[in-house]
C-alpha atoms as a PDB file:
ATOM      1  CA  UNK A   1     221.554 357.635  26.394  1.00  0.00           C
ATOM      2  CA  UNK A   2     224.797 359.333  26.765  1.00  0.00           C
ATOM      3  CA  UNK A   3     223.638 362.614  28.240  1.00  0.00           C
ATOM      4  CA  UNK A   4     221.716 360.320  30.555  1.00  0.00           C
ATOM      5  CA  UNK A   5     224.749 359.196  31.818  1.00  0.00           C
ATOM      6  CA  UNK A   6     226.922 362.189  31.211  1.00  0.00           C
ATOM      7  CA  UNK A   7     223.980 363.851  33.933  1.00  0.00           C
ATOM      8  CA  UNK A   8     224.545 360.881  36.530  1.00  0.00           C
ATOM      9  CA  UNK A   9     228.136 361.525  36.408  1.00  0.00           C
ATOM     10  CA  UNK A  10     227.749 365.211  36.950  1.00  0.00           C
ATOM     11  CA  UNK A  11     225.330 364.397  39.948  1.00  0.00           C
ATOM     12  CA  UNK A  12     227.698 361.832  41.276  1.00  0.00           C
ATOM     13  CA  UNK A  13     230.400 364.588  40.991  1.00  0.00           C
ATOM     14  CA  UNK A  14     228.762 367.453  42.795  1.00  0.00           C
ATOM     15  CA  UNK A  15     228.035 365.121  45.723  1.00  0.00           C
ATOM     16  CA  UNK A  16     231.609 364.212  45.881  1.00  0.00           C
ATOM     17  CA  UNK A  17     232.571 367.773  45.833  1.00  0.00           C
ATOM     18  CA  UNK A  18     230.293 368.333  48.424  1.00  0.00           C
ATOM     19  CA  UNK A  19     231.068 365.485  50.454  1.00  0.00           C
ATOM     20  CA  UNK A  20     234.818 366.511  50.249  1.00  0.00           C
ATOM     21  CA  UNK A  21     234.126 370.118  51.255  1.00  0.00           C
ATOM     22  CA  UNK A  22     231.599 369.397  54.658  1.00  0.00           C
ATOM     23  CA  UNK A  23     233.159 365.851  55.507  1.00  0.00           C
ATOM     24  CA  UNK A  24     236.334 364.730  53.951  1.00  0.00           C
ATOM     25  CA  UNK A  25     237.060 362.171  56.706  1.00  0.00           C
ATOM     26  CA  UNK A  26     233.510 360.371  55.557  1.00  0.00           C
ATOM     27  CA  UNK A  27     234.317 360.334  51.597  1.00  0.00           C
ATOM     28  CA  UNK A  28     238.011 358.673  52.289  1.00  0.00           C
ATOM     29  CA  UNK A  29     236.325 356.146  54.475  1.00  0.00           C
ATOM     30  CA  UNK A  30     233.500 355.556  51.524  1.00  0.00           C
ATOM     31  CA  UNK A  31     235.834 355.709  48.665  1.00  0.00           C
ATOM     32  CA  UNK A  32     238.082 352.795  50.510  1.00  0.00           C
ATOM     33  CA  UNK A  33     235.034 350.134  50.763  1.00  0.00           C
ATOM     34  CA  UNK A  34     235.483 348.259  47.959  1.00  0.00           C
ATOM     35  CA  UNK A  35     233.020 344.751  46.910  1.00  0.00           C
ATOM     36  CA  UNK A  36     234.100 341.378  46.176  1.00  0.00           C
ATOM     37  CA  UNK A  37     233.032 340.500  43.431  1.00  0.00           C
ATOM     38  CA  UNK A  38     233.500 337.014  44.008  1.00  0.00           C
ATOM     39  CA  UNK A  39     231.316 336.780  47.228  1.00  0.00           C
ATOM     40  CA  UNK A  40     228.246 337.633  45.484  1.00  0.00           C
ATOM     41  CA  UNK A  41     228.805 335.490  42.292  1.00  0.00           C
ATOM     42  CA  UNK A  42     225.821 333.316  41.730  1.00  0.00           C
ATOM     43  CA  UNK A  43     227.950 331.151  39.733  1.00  0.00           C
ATOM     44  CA  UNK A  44     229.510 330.016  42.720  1.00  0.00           C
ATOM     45  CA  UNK A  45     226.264 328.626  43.928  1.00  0.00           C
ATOM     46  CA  UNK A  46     225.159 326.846  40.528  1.00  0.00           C
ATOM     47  CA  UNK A  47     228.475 325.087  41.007  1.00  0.00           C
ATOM     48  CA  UNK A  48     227.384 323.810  44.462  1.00  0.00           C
ATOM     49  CA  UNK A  49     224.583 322.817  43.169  1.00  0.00           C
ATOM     50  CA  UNK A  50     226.103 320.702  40.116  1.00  0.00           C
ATOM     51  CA  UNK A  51     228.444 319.262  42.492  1.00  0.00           C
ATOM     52  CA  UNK A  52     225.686 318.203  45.262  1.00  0.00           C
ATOM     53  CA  UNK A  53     223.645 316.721  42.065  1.00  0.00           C
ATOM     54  CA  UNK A  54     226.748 314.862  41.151  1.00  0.00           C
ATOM     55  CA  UNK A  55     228.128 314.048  44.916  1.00  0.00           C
ATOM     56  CA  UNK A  56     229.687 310.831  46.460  1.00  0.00           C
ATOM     57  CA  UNK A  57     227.745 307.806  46.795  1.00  0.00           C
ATOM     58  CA  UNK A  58     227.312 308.275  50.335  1.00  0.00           C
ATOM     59  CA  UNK A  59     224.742 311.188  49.863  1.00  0.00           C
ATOM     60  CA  UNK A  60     220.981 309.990  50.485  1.00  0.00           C
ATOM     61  CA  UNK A  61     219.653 312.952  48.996  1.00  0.00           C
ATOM     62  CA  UNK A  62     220.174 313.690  45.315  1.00  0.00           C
ATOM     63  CA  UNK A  63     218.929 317.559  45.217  1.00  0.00           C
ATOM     64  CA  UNK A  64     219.647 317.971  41.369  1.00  0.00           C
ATOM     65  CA  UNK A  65     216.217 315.522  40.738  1.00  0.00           C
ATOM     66  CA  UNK A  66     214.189 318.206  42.796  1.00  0.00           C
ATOM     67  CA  UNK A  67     216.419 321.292  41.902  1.00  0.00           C
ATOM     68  CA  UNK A  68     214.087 321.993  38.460  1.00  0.00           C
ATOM     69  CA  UNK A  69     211.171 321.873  40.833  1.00  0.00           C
ATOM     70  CA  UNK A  70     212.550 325.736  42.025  1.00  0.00           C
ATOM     71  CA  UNK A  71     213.952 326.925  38.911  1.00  0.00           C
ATOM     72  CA  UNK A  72     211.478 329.196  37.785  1.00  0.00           C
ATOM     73  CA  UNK A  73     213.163 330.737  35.547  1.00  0.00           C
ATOM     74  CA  UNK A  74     214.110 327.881  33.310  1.00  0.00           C
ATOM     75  CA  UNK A  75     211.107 325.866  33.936  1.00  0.00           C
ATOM     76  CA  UNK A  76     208.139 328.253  34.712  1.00  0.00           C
ATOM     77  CA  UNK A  77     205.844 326.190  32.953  1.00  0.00           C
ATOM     78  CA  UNK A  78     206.523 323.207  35.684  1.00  0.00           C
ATOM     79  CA  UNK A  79     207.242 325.025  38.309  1.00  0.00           C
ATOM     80  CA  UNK A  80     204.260 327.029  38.961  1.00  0.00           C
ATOM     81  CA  UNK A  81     201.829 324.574  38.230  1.00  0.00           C
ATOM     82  CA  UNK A  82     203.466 322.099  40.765  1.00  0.00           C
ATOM     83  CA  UNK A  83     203.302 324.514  43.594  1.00  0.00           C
ATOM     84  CA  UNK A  84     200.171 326.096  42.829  1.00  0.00           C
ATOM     85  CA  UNK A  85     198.769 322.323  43.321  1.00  0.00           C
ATOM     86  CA  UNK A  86     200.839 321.535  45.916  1.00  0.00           C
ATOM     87  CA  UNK A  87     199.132 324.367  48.004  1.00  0.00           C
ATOM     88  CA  UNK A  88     195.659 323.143  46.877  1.00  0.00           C
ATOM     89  CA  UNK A  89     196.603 319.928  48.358  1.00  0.00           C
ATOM     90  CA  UNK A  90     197.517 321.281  51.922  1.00  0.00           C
ATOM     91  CA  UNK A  91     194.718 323.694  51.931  1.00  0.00           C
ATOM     92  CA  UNK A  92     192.516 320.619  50.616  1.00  0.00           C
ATOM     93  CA  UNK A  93     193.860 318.421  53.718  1.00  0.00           C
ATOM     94  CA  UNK A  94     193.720 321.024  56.072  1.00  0.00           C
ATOM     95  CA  UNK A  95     190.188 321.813  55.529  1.00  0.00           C
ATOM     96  CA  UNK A  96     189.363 317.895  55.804  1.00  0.00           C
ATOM     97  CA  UNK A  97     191.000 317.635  59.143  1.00  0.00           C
ATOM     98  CA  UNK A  98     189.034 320.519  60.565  1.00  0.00           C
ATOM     99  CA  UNK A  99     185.732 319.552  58.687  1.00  0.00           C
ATOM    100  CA  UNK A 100     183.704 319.506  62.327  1.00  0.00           C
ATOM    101  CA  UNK A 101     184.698 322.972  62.358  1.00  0.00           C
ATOM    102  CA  UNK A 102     182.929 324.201  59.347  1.00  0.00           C
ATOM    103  CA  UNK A 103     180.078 325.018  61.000  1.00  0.00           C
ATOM    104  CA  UNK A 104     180.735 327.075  63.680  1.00  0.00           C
ATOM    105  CA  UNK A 105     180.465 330.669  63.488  1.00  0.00           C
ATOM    106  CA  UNK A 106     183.316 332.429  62.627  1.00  0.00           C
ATOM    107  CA  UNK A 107     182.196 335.576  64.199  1.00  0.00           C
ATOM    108  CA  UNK A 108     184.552 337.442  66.921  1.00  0.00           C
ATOM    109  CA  UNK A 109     181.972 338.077  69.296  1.00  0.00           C
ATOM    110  CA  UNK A 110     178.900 335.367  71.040  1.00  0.00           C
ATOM    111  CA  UNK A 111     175.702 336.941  70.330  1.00  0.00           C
ATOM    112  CA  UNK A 112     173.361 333.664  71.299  1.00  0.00           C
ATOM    113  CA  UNK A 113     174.055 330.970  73.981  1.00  0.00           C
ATOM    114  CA  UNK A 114     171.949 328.918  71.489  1.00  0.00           C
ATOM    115  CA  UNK A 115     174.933 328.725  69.283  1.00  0.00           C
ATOM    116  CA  UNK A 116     177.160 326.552  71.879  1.00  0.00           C
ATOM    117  CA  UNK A 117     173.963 325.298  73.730  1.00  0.00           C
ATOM    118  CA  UNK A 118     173.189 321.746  74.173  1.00  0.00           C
ATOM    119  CA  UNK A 119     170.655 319.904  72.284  1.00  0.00           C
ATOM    120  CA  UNK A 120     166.807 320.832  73.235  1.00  0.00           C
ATOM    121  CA  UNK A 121     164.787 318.560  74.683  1.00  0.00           C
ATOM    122  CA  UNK A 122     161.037 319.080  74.937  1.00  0.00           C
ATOM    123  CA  UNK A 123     158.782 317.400  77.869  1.00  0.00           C
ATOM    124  CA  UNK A 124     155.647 317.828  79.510  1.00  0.00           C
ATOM    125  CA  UNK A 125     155.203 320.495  81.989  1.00  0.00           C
ATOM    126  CA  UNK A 126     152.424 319.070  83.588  1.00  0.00           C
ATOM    127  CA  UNK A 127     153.745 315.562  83.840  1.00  0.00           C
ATOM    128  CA  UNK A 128     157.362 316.791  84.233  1.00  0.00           C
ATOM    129  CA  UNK A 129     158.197 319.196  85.838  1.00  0.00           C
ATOM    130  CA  UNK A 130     157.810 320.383  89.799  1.00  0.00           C
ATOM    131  CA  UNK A 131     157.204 323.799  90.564  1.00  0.00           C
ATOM    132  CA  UNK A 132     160.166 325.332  93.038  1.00  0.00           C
ATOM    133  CA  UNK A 133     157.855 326.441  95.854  1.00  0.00           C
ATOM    134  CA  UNK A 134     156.192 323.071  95.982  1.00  0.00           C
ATOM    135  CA  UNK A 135     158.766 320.834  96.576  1.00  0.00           C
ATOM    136  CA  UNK A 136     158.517 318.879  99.104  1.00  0.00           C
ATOM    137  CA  UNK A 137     162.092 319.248 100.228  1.00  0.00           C
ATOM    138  CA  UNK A 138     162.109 323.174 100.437  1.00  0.00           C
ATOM    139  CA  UNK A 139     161.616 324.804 103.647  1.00  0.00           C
ATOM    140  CA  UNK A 140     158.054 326.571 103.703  1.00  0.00           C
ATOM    141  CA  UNK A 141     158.155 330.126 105.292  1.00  0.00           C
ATOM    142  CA  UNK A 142     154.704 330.087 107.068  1.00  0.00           C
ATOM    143  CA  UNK A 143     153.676 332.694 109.669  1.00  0.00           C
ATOM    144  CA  UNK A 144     149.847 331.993 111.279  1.00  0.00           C
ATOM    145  CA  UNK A 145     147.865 334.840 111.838  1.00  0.00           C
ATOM    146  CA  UNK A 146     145.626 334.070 115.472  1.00  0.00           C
ATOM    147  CA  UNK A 147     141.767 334.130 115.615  1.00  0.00           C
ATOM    148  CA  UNK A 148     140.511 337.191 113.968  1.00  0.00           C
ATOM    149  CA  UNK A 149     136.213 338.278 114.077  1.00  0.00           C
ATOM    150  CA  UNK A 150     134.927 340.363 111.703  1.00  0.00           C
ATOM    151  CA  UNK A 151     131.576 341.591 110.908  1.00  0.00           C
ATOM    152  CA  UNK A 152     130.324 341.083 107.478  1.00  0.00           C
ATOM    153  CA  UNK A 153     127.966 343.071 105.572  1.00  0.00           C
ATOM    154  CA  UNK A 154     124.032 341.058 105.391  1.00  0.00           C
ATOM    155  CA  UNK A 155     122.973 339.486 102.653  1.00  0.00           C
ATOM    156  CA  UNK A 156     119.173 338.467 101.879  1.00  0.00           C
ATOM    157  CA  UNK A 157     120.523 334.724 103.111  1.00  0.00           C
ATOM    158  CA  UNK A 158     122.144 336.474 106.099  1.00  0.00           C
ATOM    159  CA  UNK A 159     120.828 337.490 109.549  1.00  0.00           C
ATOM    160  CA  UNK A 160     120.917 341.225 110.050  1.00  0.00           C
ATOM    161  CA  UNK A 161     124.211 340.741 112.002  1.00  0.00           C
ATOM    162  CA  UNK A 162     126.484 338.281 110.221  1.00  0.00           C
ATOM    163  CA  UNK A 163     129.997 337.559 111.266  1.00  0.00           C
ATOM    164  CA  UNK A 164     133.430 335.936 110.139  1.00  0.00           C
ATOM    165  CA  UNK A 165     135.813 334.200 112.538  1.00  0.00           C
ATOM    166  CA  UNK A 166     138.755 332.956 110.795  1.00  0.00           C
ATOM    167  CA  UNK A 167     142.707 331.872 111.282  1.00  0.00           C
ATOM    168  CA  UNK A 168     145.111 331.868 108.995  1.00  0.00           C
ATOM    169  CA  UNK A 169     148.816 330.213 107.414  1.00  0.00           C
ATOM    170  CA  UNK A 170     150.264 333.022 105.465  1.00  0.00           C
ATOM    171  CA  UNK A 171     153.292 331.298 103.118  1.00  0.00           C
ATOM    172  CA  UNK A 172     156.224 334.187 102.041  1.00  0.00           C
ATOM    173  CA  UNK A 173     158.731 333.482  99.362  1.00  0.00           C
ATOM    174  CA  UNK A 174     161.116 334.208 101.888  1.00  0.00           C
ATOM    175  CA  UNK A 175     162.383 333.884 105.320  1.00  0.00           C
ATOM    176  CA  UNK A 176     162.676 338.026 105.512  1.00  0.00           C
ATOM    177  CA  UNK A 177     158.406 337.993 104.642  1.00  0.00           C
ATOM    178  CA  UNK A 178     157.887 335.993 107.911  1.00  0.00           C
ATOM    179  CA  UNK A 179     159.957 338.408 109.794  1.00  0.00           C
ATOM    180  CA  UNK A 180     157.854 341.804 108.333  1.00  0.00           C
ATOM    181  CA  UNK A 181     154.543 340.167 108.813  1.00  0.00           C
ATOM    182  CA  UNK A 182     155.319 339.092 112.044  1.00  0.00           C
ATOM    183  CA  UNK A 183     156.644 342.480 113.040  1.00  0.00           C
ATOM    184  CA  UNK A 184     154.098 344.192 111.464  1.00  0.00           C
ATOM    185  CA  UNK A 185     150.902 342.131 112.540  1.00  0.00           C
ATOM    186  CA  UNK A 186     148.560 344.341 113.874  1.00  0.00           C
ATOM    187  CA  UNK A 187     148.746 346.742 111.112  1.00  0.00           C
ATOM    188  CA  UNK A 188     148.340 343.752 108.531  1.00  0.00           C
ATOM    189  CA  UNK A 189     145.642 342.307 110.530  1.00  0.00           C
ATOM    190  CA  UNK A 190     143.676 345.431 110.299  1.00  0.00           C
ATOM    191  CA  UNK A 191     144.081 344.998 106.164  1.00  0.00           C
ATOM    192  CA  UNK A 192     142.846 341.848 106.518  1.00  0.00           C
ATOM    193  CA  UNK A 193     139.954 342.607 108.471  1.00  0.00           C
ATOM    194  CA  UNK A 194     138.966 345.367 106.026  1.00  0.00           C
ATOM    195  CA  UNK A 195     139.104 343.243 103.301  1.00  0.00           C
ATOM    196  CA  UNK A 196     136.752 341.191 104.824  1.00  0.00           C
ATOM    197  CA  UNK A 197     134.167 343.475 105.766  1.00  0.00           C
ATOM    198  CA  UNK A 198     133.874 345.050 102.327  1.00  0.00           C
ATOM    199  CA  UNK A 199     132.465 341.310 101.903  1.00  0.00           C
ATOM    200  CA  UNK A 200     128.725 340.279 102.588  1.00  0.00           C
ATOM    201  CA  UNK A 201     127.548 336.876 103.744  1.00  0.00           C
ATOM    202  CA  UNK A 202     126.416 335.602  99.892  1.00  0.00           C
ATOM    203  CA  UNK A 203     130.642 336.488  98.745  1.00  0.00           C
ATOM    204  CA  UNK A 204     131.670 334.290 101.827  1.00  0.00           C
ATOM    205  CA  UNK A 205     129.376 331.010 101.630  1.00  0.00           C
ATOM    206  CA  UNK A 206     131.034 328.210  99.396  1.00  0.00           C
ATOM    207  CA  UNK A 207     134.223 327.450  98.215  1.00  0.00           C
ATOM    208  CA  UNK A 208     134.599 330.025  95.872  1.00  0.00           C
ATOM    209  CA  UNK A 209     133.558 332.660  98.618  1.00  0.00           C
ATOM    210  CA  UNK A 210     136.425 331.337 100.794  1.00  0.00           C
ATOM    211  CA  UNK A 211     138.645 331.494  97.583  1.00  0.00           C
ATOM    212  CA  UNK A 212     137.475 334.848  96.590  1.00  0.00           C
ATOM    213  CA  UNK A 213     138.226 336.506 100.345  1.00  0.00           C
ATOM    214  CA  UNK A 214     141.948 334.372  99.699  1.00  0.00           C
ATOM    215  CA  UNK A 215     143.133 336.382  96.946  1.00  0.00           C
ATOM    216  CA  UNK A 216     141.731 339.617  98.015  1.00  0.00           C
ATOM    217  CA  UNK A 217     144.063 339.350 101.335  1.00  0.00           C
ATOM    218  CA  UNK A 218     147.188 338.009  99.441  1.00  0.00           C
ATOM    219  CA  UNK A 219     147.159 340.820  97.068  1.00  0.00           C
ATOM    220  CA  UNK A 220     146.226 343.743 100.146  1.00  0.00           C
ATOM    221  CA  UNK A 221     149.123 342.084 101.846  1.00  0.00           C
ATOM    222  CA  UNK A 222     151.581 342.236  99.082  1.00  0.00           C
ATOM    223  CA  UNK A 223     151.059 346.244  98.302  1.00  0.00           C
ATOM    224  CA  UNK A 224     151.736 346.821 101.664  1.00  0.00           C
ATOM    225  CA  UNK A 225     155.324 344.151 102.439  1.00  0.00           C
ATOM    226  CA  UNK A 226     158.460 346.049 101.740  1.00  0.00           C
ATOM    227  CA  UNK A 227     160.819 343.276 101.944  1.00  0.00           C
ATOM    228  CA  UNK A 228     159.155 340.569  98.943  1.00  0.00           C
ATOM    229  CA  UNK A 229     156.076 338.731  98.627  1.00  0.00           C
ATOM    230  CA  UNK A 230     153.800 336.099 100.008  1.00  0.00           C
ATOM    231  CA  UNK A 231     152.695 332.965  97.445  1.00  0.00           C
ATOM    232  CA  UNK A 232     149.787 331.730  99.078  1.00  0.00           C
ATOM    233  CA  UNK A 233     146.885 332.457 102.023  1.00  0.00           C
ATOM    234  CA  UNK A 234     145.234 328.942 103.681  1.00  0.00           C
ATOM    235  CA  UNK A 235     142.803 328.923 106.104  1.00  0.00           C
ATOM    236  CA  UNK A 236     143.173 327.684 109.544  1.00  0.00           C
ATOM    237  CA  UNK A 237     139.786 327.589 110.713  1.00  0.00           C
ATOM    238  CA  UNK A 238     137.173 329.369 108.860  1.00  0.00           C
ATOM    239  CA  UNK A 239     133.347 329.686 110.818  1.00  0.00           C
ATOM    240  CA  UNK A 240     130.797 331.967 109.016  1.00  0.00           C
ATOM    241  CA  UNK A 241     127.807 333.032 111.781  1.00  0.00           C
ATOM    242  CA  UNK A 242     124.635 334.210 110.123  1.00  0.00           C
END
C-alpha cells in the first residue's frame, strides 16, 4: 500500500516539476485555490434537516415524517419498495386514462386507410345505389348523327337489295367527345357505315339485331376518339328495307 502511494507522490511530483518548468505562472495560481471544507460538509445539511423536522409551530409541513421515505441508505428496505410501487401506481393510472388508446397502432408510418376509416356499412347495389352517368341531374353529352343509308348484305329473308336507314344519339363521357365527333363526322360516319354493311338483313331484324349493330359502332367509335370515350349509342330512327 505504501509504494502505492509512495508512486502517486512521485507522479504528483514530476508534474509539479514540470508544471513549474513550462508554466510557473499556472502552478502559483493552482497551488493558491484552496477548498472549504465547510461548504461541502453534509453535516451541515442533516442539521437542516433535524431542525426543519423539529421547526416552529407555524410550519405546515413536517419533512422529518417523509424524510425516511429518501434515505436509502438507512432504510433501503422501505425505501425502494415504496417507490418502486409508487411508479406502478402512475404507470397503472396513466395507462387507465389512455385505455381508448390501446388499440391503435403504434406504428410510425399509415399503411391502410382502413385503420382510421369509418365503420362499413353494406347495402344493396341494385336497390341503392345510382350509377353516375344516369343521374338524372347530370348534364348528358349527346351529339346526333343525321340520316345515314346503307346497303346491307341479303339474307335468305332479304330481297336481293336490302338497305338500312338509320339516325343516331351518340352519348360521350365528356363534353371534349362531343366536340371530336362533331369535328370529325364524316370520317366517323364512314366507320359507322362499314360496320353496318359487314351486317346482313337476318343480324339486323329484331331487337337483338338493333342491339348487336349498337355495340359494334360504340366500340369502332371508341378505337378511333383520341380525346375519351362514348357510354352509349341510341337510335333515332331505325327503318330496315328488304
Amino acid at each position: 500500500m505504501s509504494e502505492d502511494l509512495t508512486d502517486v507522490d512521485s507522479v504528483i511530483s514530476e508534474i509539479d516539476s514540470f508544471l513549474a518548468e513550462e508554466d510557473p505562472e499556472f502552478l502559483k495560481e493552482l497551488n493558491s485555490i484552496k477548498i472549504d471544507n465547510a461548504m461541502v460538509d453534509l453535516s451541515l445539511m442533516d442539521q437542516a434537516l433535524a431542525n426543519s423536522a423539529s421547526g416552529t409551530s407555524s410550519s405546515r409541513f413536517n419533512f422529518a415524517g417523509i424524510k425516511p421515505l429518501f434515505d436509502i441508505r438507512e432504510n433501503a428496505k422501505v425505501v425502494i419498495p415504496f417507490w418502486i410501487l409508487t411508479v406502478l401506481v402512475v404507470f397503472g393510472t396513466f395507462k387507465i386514462i389512455n385505455f381508448k388508446h390501446w388499440n391503435k397502432p403504434d406504428s410510425l408510418f399509415l399503411t391502410s386507410f382502413a385503420e382510421w376509416g369509418l365503420d362499413v356499412n353494406t347495402y344493396n347495389p341494385f336497390t341503392e345505389s345510382e350509377m353516375f352517368f344516369d343521374n338524372s341531374r347530370l348534364l348528358k353529352n349527346i351529339v346526333t348523327i343525321k340520316k345515314m343509308v346503307a346497303n346491307i348484305k341479303p339474307s335468305e329473308s332479304s330481297g336481293p337489295n336490302p338497305m338500312l336507314a338509320f339516325e343516331l344519339n351518340i352519348e360521350g363521357m365528356t363534353s371534349e367527345v362531343v366536340v371530336e365527333i362533331k369535328d370529325r363526322e364524316a370520317e366517323f360516319k364512314d366507320l359507322i357505315l362499314r360496320t353496318a354493311e359487314e351486317l346482313n338483313y337476318d343480324d339486323l331484324s329484331g331487337a337483338d339485331g338493333k342491339k348487336n349493330l349498337s355495340e359494334r359502332i360504340l366500340n369502332v367509335i371508341n378505337s378511333n376518339l383520341t380525346q375519351g370515350q362514348i357510354r352509349k349509342v341510341l337510335y333515332k330512327s331505325f327503318v330496315l328495307k328488304i
